[in-house]
C-alpha atoms as a PDB file:
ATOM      1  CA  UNK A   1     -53.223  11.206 -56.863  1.00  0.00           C
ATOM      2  CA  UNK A   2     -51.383  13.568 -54.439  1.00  0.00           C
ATOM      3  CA  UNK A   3     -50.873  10.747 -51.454  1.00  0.00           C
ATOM      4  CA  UNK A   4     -48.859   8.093 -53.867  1.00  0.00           C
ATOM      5  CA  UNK A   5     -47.118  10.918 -54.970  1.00  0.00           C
ATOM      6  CA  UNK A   6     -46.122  12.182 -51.569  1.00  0.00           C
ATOM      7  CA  UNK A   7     -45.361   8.430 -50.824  1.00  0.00           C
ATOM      8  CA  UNK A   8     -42.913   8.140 -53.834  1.00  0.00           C
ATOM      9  CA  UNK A   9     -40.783  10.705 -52.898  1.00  0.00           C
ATOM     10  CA  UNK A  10     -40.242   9.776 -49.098  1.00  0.00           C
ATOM     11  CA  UNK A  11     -39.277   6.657 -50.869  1.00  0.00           C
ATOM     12  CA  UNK A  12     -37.002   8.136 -52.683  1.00  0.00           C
ATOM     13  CA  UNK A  13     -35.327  10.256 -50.081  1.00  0.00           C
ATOM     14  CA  UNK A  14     -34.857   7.524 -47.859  1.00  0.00           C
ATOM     15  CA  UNK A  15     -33.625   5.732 -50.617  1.00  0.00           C
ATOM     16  CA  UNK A  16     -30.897   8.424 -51.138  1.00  0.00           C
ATOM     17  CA  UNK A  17     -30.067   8.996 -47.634  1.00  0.00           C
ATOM     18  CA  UNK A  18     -29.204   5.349 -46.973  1.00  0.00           C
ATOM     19  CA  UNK A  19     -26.728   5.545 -50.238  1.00  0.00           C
ATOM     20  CA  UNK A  20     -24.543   8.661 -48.855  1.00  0.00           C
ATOM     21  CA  UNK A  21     -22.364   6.962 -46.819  1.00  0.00           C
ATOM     22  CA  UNK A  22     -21.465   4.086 -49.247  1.00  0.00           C
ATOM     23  CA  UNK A  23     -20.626   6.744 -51.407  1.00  0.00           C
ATOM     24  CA  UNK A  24     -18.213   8.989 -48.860  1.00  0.00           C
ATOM     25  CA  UNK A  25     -17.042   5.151 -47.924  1.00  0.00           C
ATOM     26  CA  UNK A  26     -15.949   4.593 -52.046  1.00  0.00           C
ATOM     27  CA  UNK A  27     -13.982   8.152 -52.514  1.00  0.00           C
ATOM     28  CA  UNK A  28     -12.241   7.728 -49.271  1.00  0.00           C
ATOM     29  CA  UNK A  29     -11.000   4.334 -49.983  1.00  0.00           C
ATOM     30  CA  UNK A  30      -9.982   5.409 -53.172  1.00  0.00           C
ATOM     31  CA  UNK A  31      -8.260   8.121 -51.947  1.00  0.00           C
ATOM     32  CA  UNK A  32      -4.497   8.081 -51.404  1.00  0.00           C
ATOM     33  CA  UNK A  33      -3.342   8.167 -48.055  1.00  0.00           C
ATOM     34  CA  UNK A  34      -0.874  10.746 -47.102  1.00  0.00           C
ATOM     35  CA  UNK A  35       2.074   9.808 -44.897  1.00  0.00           C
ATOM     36  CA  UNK A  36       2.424  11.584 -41.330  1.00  0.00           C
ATOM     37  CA  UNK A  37       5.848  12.388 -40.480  1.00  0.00           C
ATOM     38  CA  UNK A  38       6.529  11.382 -36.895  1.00  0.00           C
ATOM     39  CA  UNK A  39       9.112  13.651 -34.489  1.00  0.00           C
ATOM     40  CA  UNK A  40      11.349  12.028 -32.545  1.00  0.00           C
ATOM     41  CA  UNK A  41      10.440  13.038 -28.917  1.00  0.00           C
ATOM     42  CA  UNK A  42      13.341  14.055 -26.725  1.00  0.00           C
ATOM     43  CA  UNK A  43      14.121  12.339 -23.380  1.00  0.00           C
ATOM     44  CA  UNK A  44      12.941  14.580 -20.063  1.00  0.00           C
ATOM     45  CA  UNK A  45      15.775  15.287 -18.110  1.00  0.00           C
ATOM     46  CA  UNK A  46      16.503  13.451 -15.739  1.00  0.00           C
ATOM     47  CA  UNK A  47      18.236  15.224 -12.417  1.00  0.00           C
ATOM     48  CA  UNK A  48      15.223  15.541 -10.607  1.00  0.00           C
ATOM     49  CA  UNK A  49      15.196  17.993  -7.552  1.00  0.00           C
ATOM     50  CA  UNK A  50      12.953  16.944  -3.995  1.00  0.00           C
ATOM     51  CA  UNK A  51      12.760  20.911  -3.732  1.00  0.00           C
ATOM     52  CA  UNK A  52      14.425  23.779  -6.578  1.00  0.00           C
ATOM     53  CA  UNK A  53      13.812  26.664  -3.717  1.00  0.00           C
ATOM     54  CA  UNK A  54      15.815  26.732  -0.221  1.00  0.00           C
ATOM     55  CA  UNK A  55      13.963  29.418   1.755  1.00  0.00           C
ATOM     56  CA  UNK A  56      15.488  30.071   5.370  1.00  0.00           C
ATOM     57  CA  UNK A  57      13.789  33.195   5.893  1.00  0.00           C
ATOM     58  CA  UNK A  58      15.001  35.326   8.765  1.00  0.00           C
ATOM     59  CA  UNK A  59      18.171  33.374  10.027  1.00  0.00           C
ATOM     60  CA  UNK A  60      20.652  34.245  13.060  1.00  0.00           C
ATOM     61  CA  UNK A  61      23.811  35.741  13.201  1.00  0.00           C
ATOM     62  CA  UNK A  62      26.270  33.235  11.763  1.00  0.00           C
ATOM     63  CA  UNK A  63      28.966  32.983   9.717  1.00  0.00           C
ATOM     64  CA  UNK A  64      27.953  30.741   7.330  1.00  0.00           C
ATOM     65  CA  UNK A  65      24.239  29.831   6.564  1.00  0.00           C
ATOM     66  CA  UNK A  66      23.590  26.340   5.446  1.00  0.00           C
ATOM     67  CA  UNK A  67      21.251  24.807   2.657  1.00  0.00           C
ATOM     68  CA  UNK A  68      21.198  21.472   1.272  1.00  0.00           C
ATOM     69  CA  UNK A  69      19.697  20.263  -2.042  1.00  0.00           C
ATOM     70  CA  UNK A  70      18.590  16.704  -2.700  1.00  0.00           C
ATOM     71  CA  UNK A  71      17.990  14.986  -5.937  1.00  0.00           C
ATOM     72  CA  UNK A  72      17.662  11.671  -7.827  1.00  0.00           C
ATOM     73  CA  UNK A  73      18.722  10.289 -11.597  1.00  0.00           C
ATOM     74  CA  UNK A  74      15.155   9.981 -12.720  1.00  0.00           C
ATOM     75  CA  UNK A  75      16.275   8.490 -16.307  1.00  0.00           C
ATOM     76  CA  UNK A  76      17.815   5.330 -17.945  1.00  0.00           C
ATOM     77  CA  UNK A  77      21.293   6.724 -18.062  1.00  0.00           C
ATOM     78  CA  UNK A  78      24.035   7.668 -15.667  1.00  0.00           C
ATOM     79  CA  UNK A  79      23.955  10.890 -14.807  1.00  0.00           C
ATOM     80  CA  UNK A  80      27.315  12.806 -13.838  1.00  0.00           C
ATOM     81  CA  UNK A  81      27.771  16.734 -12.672  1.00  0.00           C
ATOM     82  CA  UNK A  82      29.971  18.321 -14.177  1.00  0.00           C
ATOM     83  CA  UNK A  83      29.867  21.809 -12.378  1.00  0.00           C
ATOM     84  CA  UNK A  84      28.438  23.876  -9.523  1.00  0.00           C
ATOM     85  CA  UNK A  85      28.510  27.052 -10.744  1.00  0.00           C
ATOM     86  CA  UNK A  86      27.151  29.937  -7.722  1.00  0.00           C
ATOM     87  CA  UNK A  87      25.880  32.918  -8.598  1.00  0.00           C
ATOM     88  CA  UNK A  88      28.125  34.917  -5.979  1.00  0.00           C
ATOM     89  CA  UNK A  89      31.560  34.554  -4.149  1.00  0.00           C
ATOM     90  CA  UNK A  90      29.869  34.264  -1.439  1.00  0.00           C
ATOM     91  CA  UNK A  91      28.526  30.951  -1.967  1.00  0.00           C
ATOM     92  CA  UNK A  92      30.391  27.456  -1.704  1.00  0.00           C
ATOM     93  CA  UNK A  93      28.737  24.866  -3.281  1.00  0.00           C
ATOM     94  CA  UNK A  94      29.781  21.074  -2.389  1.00  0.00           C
ATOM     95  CA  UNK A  95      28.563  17.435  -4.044  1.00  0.00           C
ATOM     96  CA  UNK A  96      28.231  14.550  -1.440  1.00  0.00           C
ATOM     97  CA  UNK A  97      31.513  12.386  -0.734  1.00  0.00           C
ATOM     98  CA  UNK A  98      31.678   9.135  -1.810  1.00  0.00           C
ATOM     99  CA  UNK A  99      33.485   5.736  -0.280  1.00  0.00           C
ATOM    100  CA  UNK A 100      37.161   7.184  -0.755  1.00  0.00           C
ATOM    101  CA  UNK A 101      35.995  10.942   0.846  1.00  0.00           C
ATOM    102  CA  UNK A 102      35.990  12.511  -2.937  1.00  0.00           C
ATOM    103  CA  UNK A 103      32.886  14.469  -4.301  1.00  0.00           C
ATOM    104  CA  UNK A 104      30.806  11.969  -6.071  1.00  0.00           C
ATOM    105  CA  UNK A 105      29.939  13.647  -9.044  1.00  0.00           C
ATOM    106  CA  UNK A 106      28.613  10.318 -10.773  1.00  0.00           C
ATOM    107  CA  UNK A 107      24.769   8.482 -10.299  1.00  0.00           C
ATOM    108  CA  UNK A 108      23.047   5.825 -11.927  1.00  0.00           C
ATOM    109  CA  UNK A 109      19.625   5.462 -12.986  1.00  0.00           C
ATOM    110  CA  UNK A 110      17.330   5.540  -9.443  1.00  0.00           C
ATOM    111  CA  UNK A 111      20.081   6.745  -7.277  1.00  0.00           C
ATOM    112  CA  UNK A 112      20.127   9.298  -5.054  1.00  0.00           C
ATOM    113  CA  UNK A 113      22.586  12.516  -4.109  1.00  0.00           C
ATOM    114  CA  UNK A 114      22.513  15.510  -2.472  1.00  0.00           C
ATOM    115  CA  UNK A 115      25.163  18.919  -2.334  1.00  0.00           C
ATOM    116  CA  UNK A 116      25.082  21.150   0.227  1.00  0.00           C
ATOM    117  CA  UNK A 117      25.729  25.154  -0.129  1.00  0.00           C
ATOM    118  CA  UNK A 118      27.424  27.782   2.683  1.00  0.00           C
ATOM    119  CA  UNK A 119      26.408  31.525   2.262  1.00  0.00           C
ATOM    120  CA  UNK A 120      29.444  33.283   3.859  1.00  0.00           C
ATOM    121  CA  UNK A 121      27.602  36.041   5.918  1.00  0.00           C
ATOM    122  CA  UNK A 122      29.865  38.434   6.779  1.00  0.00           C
ATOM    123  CA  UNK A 123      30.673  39.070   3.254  1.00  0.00           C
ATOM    124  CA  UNK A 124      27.028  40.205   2.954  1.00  0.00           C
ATOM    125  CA  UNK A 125      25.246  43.044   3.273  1.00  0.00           C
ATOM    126  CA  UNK A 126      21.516  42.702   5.297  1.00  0.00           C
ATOM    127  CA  UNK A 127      18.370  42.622   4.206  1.00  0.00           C
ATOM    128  CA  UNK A 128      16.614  39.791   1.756  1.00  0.00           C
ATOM    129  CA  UNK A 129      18.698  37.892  -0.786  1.00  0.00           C
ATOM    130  CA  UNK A 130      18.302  34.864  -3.431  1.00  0.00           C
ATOM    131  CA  UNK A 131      20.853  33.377  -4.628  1.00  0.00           C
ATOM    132  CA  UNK A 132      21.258  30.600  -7.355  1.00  0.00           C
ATOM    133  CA  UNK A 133      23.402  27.239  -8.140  1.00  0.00           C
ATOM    134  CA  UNK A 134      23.491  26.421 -12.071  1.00  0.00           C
ATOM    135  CA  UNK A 135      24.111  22.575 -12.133  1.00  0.00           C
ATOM    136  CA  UNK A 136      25.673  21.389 -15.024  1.00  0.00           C
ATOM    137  CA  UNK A 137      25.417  18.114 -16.293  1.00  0.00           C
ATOM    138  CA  UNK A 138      25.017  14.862 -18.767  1.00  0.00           C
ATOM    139  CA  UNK A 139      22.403  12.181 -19.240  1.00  0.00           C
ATOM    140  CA  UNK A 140      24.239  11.797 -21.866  1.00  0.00           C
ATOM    141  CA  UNK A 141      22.780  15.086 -23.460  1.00  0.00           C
ATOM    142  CA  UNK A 142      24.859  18.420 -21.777  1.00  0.00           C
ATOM    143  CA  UNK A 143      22.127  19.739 -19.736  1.00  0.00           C
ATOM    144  CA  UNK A 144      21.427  22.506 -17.182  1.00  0.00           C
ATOM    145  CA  UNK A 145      18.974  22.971 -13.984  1.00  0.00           C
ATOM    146  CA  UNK A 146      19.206  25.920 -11.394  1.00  0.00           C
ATOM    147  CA  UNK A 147      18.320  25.769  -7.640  1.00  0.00           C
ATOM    148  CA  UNK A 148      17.912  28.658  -5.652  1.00  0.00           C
ATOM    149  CA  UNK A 149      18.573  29.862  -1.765  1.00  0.00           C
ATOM    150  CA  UNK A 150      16.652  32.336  -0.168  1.00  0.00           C
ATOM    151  CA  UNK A 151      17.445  34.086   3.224  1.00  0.00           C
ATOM    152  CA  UNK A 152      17.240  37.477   4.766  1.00  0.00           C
ATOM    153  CA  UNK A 153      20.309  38.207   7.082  1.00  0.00           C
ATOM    154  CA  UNK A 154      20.362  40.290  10.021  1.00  0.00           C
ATOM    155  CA  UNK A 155      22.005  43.850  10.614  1.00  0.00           C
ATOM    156  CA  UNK A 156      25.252  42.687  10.173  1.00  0.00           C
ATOM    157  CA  UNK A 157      27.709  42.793  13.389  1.00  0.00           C
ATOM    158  CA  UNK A 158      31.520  42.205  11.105  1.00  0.00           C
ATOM    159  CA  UNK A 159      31.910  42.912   7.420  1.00  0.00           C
ATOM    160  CA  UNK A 160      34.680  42.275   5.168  1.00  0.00           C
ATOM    161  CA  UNK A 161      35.094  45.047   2.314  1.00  0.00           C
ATOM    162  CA  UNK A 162      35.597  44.035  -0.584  1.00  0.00           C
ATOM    163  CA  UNK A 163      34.559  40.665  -0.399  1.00  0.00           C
ATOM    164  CA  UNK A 164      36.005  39.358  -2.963  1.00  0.00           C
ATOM    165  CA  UNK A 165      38.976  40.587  -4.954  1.00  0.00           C
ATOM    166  CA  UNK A 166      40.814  40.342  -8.764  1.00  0.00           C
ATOM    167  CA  UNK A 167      44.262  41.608  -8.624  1.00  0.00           C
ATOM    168  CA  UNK A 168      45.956  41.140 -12.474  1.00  0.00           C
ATOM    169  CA  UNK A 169      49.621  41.452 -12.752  1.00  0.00           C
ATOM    170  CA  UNK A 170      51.496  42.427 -15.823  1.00  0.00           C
ATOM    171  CA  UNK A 171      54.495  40.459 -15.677  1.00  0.00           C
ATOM    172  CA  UNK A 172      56.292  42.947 -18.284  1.00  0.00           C
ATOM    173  CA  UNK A 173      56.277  46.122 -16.042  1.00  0.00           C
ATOM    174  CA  UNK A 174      58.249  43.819 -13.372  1.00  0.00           C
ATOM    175  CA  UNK A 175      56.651  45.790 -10.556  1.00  0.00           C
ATOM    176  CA  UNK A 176      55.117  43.572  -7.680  1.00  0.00           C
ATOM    177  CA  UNK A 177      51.466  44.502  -6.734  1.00  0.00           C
ATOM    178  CA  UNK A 178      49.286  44.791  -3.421  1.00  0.00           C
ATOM    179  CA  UNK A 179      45.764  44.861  -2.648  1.00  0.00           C
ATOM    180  CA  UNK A 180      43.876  45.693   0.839  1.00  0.00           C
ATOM    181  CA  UNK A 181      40.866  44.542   2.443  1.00  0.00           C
ATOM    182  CA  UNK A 182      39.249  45.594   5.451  1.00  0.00           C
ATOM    183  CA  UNK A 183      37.565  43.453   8.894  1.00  0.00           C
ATOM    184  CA  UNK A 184      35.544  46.121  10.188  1.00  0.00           C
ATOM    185  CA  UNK A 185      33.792  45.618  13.400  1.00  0.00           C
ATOM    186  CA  UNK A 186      30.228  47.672  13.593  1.00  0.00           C
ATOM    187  CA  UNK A 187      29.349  46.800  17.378  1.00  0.00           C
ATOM    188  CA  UNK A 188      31.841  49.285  18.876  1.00  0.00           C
ATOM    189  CA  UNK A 189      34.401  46.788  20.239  1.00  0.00           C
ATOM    190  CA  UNK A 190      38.175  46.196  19.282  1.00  0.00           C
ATOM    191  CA  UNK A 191      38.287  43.627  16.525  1.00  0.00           C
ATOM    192  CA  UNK A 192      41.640  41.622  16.205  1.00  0.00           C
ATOM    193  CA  UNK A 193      42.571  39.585  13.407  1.00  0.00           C
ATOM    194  CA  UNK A 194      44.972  37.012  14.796  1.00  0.00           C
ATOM    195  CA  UNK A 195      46.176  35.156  11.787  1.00  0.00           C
ATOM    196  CA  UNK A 196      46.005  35.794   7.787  1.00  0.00           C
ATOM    197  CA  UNK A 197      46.674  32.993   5.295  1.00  0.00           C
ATOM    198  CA  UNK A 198      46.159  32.044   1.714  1.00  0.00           C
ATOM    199  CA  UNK A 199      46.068  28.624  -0.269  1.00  0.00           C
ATOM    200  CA  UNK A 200      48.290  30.193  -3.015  1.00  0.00           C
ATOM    201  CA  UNK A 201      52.431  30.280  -3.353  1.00  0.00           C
ATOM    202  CA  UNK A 202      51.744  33.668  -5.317  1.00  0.00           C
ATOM    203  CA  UNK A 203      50.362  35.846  -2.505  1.00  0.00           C
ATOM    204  CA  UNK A 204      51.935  36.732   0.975  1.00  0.00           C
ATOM    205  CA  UNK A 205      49.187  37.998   3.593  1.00  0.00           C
ATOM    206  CA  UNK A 206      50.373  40.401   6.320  1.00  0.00           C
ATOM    207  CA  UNK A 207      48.152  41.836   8.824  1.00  0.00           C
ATOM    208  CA  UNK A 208      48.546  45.295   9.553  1.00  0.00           C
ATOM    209  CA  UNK A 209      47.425  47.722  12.524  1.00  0.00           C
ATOM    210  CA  UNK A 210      43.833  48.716  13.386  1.00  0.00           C
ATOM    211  CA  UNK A 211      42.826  51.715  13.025  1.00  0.00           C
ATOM    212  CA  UNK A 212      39.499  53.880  13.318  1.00  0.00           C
ATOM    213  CA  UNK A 213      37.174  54.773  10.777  1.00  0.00           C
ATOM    214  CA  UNK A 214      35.136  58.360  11.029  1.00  0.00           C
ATOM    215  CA  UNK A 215      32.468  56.586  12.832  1.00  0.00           C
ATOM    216  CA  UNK A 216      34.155  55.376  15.090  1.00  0.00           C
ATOM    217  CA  UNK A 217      34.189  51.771  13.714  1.00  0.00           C
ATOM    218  CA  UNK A 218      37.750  49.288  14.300  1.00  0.00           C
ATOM    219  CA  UNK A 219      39.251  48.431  10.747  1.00  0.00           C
ATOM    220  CA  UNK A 220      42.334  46.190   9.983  1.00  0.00           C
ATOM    221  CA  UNK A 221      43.118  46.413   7.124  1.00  0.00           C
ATOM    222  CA  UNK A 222      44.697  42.740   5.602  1.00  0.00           C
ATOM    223  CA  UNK A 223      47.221  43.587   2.923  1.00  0.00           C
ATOM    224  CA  UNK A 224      47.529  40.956  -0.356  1.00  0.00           C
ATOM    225  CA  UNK A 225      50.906  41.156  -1.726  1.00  0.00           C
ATOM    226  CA  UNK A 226      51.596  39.271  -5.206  1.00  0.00           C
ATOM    227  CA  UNK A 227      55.220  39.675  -6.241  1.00  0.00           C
ATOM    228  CA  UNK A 228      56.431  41.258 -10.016  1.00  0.00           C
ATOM    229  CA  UNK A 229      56.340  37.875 -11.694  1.00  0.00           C
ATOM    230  CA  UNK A 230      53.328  35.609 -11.702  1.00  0.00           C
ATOM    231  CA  UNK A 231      52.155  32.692 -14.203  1.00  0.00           C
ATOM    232  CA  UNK A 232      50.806  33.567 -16.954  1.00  0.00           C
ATOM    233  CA  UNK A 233      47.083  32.727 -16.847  1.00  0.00           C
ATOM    234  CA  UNK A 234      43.760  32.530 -14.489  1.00  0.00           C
ATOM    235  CA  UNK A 235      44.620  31.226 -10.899  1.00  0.00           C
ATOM    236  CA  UNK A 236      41.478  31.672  -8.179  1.00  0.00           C
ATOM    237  CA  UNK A 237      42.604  31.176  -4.422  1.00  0.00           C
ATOM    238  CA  UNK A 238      40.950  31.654  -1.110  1.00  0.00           C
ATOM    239  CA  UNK A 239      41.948  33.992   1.782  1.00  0.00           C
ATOM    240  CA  UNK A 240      41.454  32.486   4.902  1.00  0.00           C
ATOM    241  CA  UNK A 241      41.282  35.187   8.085  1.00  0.00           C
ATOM    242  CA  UNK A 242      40.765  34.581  11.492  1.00  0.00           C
ATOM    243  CA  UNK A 243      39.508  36.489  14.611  1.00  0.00           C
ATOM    244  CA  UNK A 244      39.388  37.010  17.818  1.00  0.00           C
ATOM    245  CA  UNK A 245      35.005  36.945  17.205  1.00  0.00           C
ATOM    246  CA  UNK A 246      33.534  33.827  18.100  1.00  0.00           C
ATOM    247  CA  UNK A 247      30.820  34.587  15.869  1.00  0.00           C
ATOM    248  CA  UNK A 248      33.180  35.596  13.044  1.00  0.00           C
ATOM    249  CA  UNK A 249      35.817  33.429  14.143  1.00  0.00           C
ATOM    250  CA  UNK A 250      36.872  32.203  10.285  1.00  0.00           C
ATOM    251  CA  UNK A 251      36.463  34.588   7.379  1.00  0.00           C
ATOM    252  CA  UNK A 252      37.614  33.460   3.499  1.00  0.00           C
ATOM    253  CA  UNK A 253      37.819  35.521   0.869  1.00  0.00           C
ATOM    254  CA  UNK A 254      37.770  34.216  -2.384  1.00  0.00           C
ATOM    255  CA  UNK A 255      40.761  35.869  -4.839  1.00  0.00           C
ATOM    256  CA  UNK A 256      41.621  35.713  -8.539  1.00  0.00           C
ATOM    257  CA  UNK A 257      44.935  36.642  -9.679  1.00  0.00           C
ATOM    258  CA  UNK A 258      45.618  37.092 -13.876  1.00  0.00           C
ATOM    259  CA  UNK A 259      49.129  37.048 -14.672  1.00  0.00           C
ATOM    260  CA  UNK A 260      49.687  38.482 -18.579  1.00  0.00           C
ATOM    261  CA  UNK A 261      52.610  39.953 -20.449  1.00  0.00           C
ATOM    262  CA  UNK A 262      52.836  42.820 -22.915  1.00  0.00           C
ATOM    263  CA  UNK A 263      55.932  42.724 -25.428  1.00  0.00           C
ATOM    264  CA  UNK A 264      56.917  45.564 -26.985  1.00  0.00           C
ATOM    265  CA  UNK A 265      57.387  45.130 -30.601  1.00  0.00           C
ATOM    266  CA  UNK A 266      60.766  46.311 -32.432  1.00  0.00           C
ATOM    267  CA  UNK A 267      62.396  48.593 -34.658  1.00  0.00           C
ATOM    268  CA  UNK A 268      62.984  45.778 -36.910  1.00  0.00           C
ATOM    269  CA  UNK A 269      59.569  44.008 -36.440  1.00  0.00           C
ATOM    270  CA  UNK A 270      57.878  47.258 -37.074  1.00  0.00           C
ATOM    271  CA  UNK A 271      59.429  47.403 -40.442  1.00  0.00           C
ATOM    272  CA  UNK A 272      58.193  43.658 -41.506  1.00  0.00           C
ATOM    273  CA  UNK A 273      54.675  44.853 -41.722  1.00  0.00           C
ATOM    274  CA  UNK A 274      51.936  42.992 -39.859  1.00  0.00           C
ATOM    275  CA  UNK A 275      52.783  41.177 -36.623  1.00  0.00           C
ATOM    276  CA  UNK A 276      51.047  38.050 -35.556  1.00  0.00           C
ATOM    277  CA  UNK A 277      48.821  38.891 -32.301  1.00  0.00           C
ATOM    278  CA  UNK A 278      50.809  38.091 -28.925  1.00  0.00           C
ATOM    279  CA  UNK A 279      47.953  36.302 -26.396  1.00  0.00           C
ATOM    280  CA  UNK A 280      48.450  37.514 -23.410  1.00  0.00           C
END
């Protein structure tokens, strides 16, 4: 009696076992399917750098140290720059020239470009430095990469203090204004500027004696005058001195002048009440 029975339910089990997956097979067909919402995926970028890092290491006494960065349009758009913005005064970025000797700013899908950057040492102080390069630009989309240059520059021989400068004039007071920098040689000998210029019509550049620091170092100091009236508004120029150093032959300085005005308000305007705000 007990071996049927045993037989009978093996039967049964298998019997069972076989019927499981029509069942999960029924509810799962009858079961509503629920829609999957599907993201749009946004296009890569598509400036593509061959390298993001310029590394010169230890370079040489020179004036200005050279890197260049190359790159392609890796998308299905054009692709055009819009800016090159450095991360210092020190540095001069500059796009490739195209046919008619203008910076081509402008590359289609596969093609090729390059810019080049110039670290102006003698603004500089030694020792390591890293400096960046935001790239702006649109794929269509407004978009933004960042390159970097690496060097470390030698004890430096000529220095230019400050190197850079913001002189902001208030046309009101009707008072011109001045500001000095200073070439100071380090190496003992008699530095001579031999010409000062700038690429602005609002600053006059006049070169004035040498003289002798407490250690012993030759300054000239280059005096930047800006007269009493100015336009109104953000103008940046560039400082060009030269020298008598044929490693430091050529020296720029980049400058910003601000020209703004302050008008007093009246007796009578007081009296009105509220003023609209004057923008400078």
């Amino acid at each position: 009696m007990d071996a049927p029975s045993k037989d009978s339910n093996q039967r049964r089990f298998l019997l069972l076992s076989a019927a499981v997956p029509i069942i999960w097979s029924t509810i799962a067909a009858a079961w509503p399917a629920v829609p999957q919402s599907v993201q749009a995926v946004d296009p890569r970028p598509s400036l593509a750098f061959d390298q993001y890092l310029v590394n010169r290491r230890d370079v040489g006494l020179a004036p200005v140290i050279m890197g260049e960065y190359h790159f392609t349009n890796t998308g299905t758009e054009p692709l055009t720059i819009t800016d090159l913005d450095p991360s210092c005064g020190c540095l001069s970025p500059r796009l490739m020239l195209d046919d008619e000797k203008k910076e081509k700013k402008t590359y289609q899908p596969g093609e090729s470009g390059y810019f080049v950057v110039g670290v102006t040492t003698a603004n500089e102080v030694p020792g390591p430095h890293l400096y960046t390069v935001k790239v702006d630009y649109e794929d269509p989309k407004p978009r933004q990469a960042t390159v970097r240059f690496k060097l470390n520059l030698p004890e430096k021989k000529v220095t230019v203090d400050p190197p850079q400068l913001a002189i902001y004039q208030n046309n009101s007071q009707q008072q011109p204004n001045q500001a000095t920098v200073y070439v100071t040689d380090y190496r003992g000998n008699a530095i001579a500027v031999t010409d000062a210029t700038s690429n602005s019509d609002v600053i006059d550049v006049e070169v004035q004696a040498p003289v002798v620091d407490e250690h012993g170092n030759t300054r000239v100091p280059v005096v930047l005058h800006v007269p009493s009236v100015v336009p109104v508004g953000r103008a940046v120029s560039q400082v060009t001195i030269k020298t008598n150093d044929p490693e430091f032959s050529v020296i720029r300085i980049p400058v910003l002048v601000e020209g703004y005005e302050i008008t007093p308000v009246s007796a009578s305007e007081e009296a009105t009440g509220l003023q609209p705000p004057r923008r400078p």
